[in-house]
C-alpha atoms as a PDB file:
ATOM      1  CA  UNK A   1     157.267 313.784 232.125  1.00  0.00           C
ATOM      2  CA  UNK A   2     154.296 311.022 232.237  1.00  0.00           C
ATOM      3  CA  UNK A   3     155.110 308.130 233.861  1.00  0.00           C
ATOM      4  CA  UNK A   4     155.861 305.018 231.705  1.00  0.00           C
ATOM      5  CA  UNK A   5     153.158 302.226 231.749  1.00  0.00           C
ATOM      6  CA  UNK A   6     154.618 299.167 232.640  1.00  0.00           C
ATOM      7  CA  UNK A   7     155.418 296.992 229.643  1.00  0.00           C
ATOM      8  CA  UNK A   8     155.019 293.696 230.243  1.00  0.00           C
ATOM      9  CA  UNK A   9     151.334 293.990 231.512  1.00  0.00           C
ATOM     10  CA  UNK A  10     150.103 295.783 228.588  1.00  0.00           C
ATOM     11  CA  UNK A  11     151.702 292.963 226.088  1.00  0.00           C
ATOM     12  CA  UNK A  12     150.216 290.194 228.122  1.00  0.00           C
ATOM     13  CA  UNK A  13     147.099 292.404 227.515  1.00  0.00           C
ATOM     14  CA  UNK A  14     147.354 291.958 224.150  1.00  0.00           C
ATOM     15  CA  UNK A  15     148.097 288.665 223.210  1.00  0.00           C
ATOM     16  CA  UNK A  16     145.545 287.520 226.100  1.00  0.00           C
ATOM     17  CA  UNK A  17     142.493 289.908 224.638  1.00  0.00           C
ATOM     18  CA  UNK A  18     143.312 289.626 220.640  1.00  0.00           C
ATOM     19  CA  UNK A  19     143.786 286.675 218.344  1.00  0.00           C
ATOM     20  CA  UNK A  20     147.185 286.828 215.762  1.00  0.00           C
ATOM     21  CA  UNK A  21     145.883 288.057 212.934  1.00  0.00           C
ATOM     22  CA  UNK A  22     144.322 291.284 213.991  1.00  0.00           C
ATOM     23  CA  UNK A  23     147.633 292.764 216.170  1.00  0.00           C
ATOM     24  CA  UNK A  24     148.733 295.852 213.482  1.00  0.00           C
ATOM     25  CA  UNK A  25     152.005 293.773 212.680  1.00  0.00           C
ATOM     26  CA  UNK A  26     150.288 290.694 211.270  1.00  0.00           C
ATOM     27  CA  UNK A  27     151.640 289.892 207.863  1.00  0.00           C
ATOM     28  CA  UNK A  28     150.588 286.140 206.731  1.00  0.00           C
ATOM     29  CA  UNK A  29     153.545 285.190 204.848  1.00  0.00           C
ATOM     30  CA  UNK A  30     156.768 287.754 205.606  1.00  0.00           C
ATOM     31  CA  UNK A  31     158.043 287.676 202.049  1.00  0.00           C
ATOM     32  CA  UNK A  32     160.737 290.625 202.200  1.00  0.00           C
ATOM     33  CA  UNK A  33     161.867 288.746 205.365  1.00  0.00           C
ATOM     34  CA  UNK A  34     162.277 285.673 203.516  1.00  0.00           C
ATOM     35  CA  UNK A  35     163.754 287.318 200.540  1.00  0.00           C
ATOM     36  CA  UNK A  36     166.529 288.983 202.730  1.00  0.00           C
ATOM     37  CA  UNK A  37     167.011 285.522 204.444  1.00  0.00           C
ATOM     38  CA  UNK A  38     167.019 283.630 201.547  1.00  0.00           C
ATOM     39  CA  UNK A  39     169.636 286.000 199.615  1.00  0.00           C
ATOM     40  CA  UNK A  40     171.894 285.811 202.396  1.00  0.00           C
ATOM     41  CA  UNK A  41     172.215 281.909 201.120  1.00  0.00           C
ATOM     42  CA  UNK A  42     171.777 280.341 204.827  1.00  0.00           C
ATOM     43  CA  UNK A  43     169.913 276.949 204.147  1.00  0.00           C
ATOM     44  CA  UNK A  44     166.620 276.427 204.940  1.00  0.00           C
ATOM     45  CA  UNK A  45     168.117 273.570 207.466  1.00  0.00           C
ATOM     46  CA  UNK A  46     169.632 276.221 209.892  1.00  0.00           C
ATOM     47  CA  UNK A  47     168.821 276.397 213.524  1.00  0.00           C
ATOM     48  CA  UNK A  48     167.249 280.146 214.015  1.00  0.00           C
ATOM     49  CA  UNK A  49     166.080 281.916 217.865  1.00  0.00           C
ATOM     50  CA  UNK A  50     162.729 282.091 217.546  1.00  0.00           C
ATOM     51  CA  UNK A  51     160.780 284.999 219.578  1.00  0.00           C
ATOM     52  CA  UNK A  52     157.161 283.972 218.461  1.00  0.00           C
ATOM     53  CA  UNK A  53     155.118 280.649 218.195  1.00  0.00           C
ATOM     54  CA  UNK A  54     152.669 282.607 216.536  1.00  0.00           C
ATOM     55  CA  UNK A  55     155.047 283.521 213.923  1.00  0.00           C
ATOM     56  CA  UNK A  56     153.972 283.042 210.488  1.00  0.00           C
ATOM     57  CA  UNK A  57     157.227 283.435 209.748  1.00  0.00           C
ATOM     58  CA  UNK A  58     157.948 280.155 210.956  1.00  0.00           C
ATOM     59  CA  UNK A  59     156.144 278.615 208.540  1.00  0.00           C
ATOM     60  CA  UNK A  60     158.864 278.502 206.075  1.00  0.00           C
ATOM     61  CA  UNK A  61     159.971 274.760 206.770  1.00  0.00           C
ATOM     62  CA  UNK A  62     161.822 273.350 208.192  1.00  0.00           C
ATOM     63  CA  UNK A  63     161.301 274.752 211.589  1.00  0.00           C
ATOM     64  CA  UNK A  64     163.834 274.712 213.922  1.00  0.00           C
ATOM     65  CA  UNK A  65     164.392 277.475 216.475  1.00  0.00           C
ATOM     66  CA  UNK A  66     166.806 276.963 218.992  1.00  0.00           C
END
């Protein structure tokens, strides 16, 4: 069995060596996200955890990430 690379230097390898918008899971506006958020009628003013400054995701105002 290979030995697992460790994972926390290969993703600071990645954000440190690429720029957003040209990692594979780049979307610039998540619109099936915001259509499942949006139908689930939570308003826009709700505190969400946030994983991702870079997130253009977060976009969708207001922003607040707790």
């Amino acid at each position: 069995m290979p030995t697992p690379l460790p994972i926390k230097p290969h993703w600071e390898h990645v954000y440190s060596s690429r720029s957003v918008d040209t990692v594979s899971w780049y979307q610039p506006h998540a619109k099936h996200s915001l259509a499942l958020i949006q139908a689930t009628g939570v308003p826009r003013s709700a505190d969400w955890p946030c994983s991702s400054a870079t997130s253009a995701f977060w976009t969708y105002p207001p922003q607040r990430c707790v």
